[in-house]
Protein backbone atom coordinates (compact mmCIF):
# COMPACT_ATOMS: atom_id res chain seq x y z
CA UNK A 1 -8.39 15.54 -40.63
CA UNK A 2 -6.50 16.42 -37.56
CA UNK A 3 -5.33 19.65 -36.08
CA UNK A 4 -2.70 20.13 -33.90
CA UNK A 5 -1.95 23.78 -31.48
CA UNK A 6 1.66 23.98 -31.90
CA UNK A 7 1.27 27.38 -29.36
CA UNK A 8 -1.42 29.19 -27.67
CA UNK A 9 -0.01 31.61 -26.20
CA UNK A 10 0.10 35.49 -26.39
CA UNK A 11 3.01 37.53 -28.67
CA UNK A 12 5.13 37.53 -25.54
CA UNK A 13 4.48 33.60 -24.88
CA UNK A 14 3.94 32.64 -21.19
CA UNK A 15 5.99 32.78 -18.74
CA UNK A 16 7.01 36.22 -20.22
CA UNK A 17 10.73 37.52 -19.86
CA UNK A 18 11.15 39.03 -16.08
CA UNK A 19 10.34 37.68 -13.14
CA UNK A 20 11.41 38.54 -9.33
CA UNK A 21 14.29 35.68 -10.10
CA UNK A 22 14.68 36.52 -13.76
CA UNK A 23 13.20 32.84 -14.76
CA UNK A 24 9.71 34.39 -16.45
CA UNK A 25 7.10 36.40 -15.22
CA UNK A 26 4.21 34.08 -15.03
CA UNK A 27 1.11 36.35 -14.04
CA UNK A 28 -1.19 34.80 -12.37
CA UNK A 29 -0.62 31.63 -13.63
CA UNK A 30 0.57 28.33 -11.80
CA UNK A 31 4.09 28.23 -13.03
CA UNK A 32 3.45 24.03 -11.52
CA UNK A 33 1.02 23.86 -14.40
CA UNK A 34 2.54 22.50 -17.43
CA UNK A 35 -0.45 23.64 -19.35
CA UNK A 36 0.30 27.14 -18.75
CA UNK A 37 3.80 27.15 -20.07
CA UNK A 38 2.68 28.66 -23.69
CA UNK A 39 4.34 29.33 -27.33
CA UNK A 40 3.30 31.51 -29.86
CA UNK A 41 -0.04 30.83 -31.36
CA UNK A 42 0.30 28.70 -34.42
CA UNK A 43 -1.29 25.32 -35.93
CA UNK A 44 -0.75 22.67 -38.32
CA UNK A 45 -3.98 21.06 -40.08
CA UNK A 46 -3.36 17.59 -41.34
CA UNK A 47 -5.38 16.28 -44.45
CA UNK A 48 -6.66 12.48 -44.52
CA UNK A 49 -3.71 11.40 -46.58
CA UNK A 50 -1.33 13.23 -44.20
CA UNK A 51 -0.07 16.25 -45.75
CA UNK A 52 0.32 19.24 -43.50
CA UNK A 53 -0.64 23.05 -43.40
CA UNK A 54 1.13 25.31 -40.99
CA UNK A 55 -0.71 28.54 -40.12
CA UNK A 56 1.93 31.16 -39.32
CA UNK A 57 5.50 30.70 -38.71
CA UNK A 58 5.75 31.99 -34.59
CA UNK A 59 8.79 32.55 -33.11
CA UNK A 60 8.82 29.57 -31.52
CA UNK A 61 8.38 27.17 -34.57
CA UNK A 62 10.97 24.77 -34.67
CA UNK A 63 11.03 23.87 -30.94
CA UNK A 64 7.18 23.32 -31.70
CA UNK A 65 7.11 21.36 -34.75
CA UNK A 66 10.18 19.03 -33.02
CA UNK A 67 8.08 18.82 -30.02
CA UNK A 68 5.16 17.84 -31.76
CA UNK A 69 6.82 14.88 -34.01
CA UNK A 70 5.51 17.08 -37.29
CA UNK A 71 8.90 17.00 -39.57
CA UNK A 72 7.31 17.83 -42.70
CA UNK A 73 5.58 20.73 -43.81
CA UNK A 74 3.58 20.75 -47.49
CA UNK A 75 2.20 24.71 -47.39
CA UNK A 76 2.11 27.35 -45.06
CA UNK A 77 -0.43 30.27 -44.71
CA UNK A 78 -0.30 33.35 -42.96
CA UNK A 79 -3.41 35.03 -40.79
CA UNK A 80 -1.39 38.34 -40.42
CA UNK A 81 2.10 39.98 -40.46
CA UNK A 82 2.67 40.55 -36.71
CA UNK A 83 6.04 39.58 -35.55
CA UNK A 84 4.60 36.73 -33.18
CA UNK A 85 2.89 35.11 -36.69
CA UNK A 86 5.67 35.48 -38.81
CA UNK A 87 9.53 35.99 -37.36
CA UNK A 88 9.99 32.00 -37.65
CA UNK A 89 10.02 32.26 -41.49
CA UNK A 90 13.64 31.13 -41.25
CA UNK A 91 12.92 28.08 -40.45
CA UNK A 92 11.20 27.56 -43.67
CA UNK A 93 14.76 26.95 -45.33
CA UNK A 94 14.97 23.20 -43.67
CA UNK A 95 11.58 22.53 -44.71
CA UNK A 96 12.29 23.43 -48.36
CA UNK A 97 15.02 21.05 -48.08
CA UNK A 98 13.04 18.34 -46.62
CA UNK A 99 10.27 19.44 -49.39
CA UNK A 100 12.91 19.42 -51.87
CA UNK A 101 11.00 22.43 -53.79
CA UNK A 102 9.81 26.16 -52.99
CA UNK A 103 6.96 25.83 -50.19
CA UNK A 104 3.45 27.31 -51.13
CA UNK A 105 3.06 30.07 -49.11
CA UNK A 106 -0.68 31.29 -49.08
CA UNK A 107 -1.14 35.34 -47.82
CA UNK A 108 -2.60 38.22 -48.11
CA UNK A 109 -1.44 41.53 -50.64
CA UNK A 110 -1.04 43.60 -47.50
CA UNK A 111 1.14 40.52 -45.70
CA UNK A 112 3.18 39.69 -48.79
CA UNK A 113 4.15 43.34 -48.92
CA UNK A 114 4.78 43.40 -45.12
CA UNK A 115 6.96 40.08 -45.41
CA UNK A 116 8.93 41.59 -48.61
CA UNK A 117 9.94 44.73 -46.48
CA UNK A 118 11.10 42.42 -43.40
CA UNK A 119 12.33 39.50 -45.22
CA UNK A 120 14.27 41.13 -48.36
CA UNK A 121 16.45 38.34 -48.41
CA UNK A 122 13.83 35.82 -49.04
CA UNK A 123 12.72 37.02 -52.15
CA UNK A 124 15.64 37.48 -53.91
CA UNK A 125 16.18 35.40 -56.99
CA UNK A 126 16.68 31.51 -56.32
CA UNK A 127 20.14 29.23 -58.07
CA UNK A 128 17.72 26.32 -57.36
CA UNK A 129 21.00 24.87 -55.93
CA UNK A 130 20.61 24.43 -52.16
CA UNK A 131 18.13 25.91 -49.49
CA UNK A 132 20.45 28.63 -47.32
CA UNK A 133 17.16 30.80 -46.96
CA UNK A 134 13.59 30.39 -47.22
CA UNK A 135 12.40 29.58 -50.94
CA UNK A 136 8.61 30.43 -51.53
CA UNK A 137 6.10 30.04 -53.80
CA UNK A 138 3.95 33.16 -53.53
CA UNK A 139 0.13 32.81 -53.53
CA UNK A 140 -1.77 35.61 -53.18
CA UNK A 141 -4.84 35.39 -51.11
CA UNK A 142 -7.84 37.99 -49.75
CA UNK A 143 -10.58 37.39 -47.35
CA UNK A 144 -14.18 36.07 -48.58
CA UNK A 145 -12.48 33.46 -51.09
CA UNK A 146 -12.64 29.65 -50.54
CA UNK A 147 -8.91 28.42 -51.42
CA UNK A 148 -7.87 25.17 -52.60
CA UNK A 149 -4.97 24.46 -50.41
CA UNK A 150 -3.90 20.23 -50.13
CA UNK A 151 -6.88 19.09 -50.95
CA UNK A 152 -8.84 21.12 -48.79
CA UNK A 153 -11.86 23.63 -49.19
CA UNK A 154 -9.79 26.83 -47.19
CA UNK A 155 -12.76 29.92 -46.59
CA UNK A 156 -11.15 32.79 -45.81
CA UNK A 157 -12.78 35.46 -43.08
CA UNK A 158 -12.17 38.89 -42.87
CA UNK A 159 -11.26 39.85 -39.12
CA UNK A 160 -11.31 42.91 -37.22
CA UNK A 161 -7.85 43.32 -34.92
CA UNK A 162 -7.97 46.13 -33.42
CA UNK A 163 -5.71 48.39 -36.03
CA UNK A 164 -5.66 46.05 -38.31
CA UNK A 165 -7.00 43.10 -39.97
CA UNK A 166 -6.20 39.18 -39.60
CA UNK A 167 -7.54 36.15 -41.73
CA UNK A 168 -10.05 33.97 -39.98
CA UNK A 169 -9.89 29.83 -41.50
CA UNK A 170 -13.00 27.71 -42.02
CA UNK A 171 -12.14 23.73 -42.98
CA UNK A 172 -15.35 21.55 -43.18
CA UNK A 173 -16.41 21.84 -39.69
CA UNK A 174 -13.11 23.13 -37.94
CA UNK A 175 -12.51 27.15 -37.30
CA UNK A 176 -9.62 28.81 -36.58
CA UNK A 177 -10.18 32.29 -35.10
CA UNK A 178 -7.07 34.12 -33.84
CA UNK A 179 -5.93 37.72 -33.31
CA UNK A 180 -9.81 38.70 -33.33
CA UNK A 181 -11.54 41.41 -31.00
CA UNK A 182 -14.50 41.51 -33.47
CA UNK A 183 -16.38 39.30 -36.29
CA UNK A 184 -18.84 40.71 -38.26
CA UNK A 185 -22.43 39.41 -39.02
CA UNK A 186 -20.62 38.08 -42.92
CA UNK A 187 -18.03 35.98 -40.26
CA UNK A 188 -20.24 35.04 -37.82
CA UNK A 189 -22.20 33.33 -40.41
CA UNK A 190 -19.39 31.28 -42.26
CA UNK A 191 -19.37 30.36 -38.29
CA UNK A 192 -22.11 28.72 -37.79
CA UNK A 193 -22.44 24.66 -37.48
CA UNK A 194 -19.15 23.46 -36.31
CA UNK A 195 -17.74 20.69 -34.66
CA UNK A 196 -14.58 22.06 -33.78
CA UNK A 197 -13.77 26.86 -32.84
CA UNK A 198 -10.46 27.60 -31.74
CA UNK A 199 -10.71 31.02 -31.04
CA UNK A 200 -8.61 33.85 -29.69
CA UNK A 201 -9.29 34.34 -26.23
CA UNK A 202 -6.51 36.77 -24.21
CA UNK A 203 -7.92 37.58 -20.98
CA UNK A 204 -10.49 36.74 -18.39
CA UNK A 205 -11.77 40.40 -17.77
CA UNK A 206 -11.59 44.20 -18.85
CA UNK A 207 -11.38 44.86 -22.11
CA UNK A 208 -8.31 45.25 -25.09
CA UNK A 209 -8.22 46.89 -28.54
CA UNK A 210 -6.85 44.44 -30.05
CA UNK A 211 -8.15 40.76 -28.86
CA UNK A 212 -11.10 39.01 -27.49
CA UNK A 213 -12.01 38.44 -24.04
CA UNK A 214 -14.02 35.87 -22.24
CA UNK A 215 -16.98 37.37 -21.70
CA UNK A 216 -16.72 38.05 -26.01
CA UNK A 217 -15.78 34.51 -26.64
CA UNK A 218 -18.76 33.44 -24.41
CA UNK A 219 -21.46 35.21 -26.43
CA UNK A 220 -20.01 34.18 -29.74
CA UNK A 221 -20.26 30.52 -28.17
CA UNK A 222 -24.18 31.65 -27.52
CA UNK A 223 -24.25 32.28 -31.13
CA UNK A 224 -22.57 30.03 -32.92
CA UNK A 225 -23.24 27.03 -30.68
CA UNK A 226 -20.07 24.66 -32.09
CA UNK A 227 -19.97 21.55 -30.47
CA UNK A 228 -16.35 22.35 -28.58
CA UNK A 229 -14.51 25.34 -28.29
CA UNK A 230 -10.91 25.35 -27.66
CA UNK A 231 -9.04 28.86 -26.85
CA UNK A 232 -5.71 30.14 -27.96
CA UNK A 233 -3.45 33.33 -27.86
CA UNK A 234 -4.07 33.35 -24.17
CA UNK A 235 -2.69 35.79 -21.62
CA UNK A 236 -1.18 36.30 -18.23
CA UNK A 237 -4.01 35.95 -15.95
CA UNK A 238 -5.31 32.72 -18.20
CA UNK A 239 -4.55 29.95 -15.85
CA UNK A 240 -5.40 26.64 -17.47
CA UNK A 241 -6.80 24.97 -14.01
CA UNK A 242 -8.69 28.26 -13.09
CA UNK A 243 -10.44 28.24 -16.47
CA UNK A 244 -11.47 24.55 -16.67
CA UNK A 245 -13.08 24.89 -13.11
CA UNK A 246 -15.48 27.84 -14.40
CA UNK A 247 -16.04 26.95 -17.95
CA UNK A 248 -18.23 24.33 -19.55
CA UNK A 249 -16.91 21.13 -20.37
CA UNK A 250 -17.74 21.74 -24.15
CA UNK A 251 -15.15 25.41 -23.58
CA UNK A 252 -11.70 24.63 -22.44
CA UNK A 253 -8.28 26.51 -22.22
CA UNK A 254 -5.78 25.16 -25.31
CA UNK A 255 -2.28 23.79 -24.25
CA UNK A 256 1.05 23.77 -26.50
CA UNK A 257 1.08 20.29 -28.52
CA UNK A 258 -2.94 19.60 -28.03
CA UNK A 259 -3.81 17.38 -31.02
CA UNK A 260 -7.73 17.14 -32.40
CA UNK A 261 -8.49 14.70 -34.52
CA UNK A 262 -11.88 15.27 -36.51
């Protein structure tokens, strides 16, 4: 199995629009870094025989699946409806045609009903002639199930976001933990023993209602004690050279395009 972070970044990406010369506002991050130049957080998994789930469709998707040599897409699955998960649907219309079929599309009730209100257009009846919009199979999925998806066991966590909720993933011994400011003691336990916890991580210090922090991420670490622990959705004062001289060589900051085979 491999996994590859298409994007790590926060909902505005990094550098965000602004700047003192209009060309991003970096924060305080090293605009010299290439590291710190992040897309939307997304990821595909890759099964042993090479079929690929995408989880959430950012923004930012097809510069990130072109960058990333990934031209083929077998399902997709959604964490949450939030505009920086989901407004790259479109893009699901040249994957259908690549496919050559509607894609599987694994989500939540509360998602699917977000993504029918936003994306009215997608749902409407298909001529099964060509792909001019998205074509998808509808799954319906809830936190606490285990869900075939390619071949793989899929365990779904229930996460806490702040004013809402998110889906947490658990593949063999890989974790993906995004758009999280809380787990519970029923998460932390579907947690425990793995190789591999990319985890939501926005900011070095202080605290926000909506995503973890460092000093959170740490203690779950403590916990949990996975073997490496890679961080996404990362914020403006996240620098990637700053981190990696303070953290523990089995934490490190994610970049855009990082691939992890496991």
């Amino acid at each position: 199995m491999k996994v590859t972070l298409l994007g790590v970044g926060g909902s505005a990406g990094m550098p965000q629009i602004g700047g003192p010369d209009g060309f991003g506002d970096w924060g305080r991050l090293d605009p010299a870094e290439p590291r710190n130049r992040r897309t939307r957080s997304s990821i595909v998994i890759e099964t042993d025989d090479q079929q690929r789930l995408l989880v959430d469709t950012s923004p930012d998707v097809r510069l990130q699946l072109t960058s990333a040599g990934i031209g083929r897409i077998e399902a997709v699955l959604y964490t949450h409806p939030h505009s920086d998960h989901i407004a790259g649907l479109d893009e699901i219309r040249v994957l259908n045609r690549i496919l050559g079929r509607a894609m599987p599309t694994y989500a939540t009730a509360g998602c699917w009903a977000d993504l029918r209100r936003r994306f009215e257009y997608v749902f409407k009846p298909f001529s099964g002639t060509y792909f001019t919009r998205p074509v998808l199979e509808t799954i319906e999925i809830a936190a606490g199930e285990t869900v075939p998806i390619l071949g793989l066991d899929v365990k779904l966590l229930d996460q806490d976001h702040g004013y809402s909720r998110s889906l947490g993933l658990r593949v063999r011994n890989f974790a993906y933990c995004t758009d999280v400011v809380h787990l519970d003691e029923v998460a932390l336990a579907a947690l425990t023993g793995l190789d591999l916890f990319v985890v939501d991580c926005f900011f070095r210090t202080g605290k926000h209602p909506t995503h973890a922090g460092l000093e959170q991420v740490l203690a779950w670490v403590e916990r949990l004690r996975p073997k490496r622990t890679i961080l996404t959705h990362m914020g403006p004062d996240m620098d990637y050279q700053a981190l990696r001289a303070v953290l523990p060589p089995e934490i490190e900051p994610g970049y855009d395009g990082m691939v992890v085979a496991l």
